[in-house]
Protein backbone atom coordinates (compact mmCIF):
# COMPACT_ATOMS: atom_id res chain seq x y z
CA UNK A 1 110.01 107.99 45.71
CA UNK A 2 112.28 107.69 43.04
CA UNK A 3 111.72 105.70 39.50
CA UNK A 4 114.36 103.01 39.08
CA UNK A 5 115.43 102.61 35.51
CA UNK A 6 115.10 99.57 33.46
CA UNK A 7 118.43 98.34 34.00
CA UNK A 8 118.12 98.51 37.80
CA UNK A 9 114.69 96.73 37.40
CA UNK A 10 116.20 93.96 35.48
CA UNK A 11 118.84 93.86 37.86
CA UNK A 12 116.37 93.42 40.72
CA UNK A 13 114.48 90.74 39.04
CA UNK A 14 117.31 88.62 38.33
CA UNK A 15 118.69 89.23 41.72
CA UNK A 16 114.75 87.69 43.33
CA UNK A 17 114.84 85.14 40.74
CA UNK A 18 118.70 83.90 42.31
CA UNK A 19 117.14 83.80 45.65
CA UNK A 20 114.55 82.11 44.92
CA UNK A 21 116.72 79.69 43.38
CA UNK A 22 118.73 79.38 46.40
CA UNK A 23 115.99 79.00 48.17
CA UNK A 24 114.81 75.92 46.45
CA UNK A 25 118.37 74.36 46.32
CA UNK A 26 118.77 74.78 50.10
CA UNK A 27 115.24 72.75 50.22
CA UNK A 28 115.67 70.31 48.03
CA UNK A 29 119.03 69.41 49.86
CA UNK A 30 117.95 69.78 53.21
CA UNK A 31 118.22 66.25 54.81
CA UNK A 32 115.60 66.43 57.03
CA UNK A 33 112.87 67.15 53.61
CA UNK A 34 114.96 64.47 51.95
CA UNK A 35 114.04 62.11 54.91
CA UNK A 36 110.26 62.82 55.19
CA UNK A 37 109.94 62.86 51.35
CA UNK A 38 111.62 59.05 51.51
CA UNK A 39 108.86 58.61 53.98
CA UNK A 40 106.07 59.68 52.53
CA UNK A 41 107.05 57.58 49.26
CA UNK A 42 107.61 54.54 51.06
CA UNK A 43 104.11 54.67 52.76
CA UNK A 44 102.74 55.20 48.94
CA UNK A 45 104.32 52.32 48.14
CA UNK A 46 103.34 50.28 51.04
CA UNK A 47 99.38 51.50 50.51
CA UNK A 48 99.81 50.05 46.87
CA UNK A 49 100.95 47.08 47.44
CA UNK A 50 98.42 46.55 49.82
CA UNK A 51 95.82 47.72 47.32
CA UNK A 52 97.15 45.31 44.76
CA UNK A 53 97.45 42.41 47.06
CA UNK A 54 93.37 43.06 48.32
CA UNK A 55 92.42 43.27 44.35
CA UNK A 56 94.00 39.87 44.27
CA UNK A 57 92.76 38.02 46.46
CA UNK A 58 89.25 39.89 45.55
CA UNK A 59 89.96 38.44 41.69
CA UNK A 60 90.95 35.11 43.49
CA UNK A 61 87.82 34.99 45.51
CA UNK A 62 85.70 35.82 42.53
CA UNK A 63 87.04 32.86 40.37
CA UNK A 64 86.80 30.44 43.44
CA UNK A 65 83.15 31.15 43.21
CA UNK A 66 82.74 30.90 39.44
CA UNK A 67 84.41 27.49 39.86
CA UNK A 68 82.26 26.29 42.43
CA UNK A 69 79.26 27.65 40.78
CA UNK A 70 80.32 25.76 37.53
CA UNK A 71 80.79 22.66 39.50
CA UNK A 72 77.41 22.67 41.12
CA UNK A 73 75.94 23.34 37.93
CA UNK A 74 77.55 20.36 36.06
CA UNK A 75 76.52 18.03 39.45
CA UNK A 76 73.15 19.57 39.23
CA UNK A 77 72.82 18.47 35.36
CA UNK A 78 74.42 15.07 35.33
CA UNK A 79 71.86 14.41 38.53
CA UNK A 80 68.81 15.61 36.46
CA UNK A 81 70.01 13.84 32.83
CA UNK A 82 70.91 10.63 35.28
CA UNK A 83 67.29 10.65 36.62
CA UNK A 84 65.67 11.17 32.82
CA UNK A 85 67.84 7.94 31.75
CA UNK A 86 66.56 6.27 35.04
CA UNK A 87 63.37 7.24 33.94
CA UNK A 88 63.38 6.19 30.19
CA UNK A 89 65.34 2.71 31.47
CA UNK A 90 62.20 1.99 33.86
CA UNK A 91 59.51 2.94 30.70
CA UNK A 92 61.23 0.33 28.45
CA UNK A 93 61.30 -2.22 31.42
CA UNK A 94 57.78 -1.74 31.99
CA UNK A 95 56.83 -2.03 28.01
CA UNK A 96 58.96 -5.41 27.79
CA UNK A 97 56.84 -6.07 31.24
CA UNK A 98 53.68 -5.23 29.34
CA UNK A 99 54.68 -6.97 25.88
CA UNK A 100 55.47 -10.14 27.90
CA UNK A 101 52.02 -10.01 30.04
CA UNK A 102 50.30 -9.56 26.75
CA UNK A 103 52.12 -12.37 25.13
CA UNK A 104 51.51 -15.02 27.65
CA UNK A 105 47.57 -13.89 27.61
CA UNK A 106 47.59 -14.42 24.00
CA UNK A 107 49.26 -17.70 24.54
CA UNK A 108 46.93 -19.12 27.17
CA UNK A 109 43.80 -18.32 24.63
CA UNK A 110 45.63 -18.86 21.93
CA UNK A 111 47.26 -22.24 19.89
CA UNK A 112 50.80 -23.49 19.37
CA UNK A 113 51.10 -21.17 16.47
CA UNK A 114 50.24 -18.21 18.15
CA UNK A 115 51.99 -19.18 21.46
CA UNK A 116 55.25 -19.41 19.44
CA UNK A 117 54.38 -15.62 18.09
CA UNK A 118 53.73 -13.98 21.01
CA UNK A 119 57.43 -15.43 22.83
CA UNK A 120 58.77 -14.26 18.97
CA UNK A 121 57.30 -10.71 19.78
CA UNK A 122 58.33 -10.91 23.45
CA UNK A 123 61.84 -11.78 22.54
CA UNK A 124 61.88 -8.91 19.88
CA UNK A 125 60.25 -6.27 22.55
CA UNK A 126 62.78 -7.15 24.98
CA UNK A 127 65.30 -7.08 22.42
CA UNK A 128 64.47 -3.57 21.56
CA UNK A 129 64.03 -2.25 24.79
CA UNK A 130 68.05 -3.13 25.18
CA UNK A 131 69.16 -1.72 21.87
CA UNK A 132 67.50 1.35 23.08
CA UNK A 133 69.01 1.62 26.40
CA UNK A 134 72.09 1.03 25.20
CA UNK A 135 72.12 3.48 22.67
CA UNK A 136 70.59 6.02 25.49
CA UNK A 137 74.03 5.46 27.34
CA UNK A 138 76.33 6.13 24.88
């Protein structure tokens, strides 16, 4: 075998390094790889537009939930703060109830003095009991 010398070395290199490059060229503009590679790009494109349309409506779904979560939760607590002032309303009815029972006792036992104190008190108990459901509604 003989020893090639640099020259026909470098010679040979650049020579495999043109074909090569010819190689490549006659690749890239081979229409039938230009066709597939269109392909191929177009289904990428496709599968990420479906992937960004599914994270949508996944985001969408999610704040559809939070909203109807939020709206339970306000129902829920204007329910619960709507039986409390129910409740309260019906305590101060029944203490005017009670203040009026006790004033009409007083006034049967009681003289014209005392009769005209108790409907005083009465009229005052009632009169608070509607101040302070009134300022329980505001």
């Amino acid at each position: 075998m003989k020893s090639l010398s640099l020259a026909d070395r470098l010679a040979a290199a650049r020579n495999a390094q043109r074909a090569q490059l010819e190689r490549a060229r006659a690749i890239a503009e081979n229409p039938a790889i230009a066709e597939r590679r269109k392909a191929r790009e177009a289904l990428v494109a496709a599968r990420n537009a479906r992937n960004a349309e599914r994270k949508a409506a996944e985001q969408a779904r999610k704040e559809q939930e939070a909203a109807e979560l939020a709206a339970a939760q306000a129902a829920e607590a204007a329910a619960r703060e709507a039986a409390l002032q129910a409740e309260r309303e019906a305590l101060a009815a029944r203490a005017a109830e009670q203040a009026a029972r006790e004033a009409a006792e007083e006034a049967k036992r009681g003289s014209r003095a005392a009769i005209e104190e108790a409907e005083r008190e009465a009229a005052l108990a009632a009169r608070r009991a509607a101040r302070k459901a009134k300022k329980r509604k505001r």
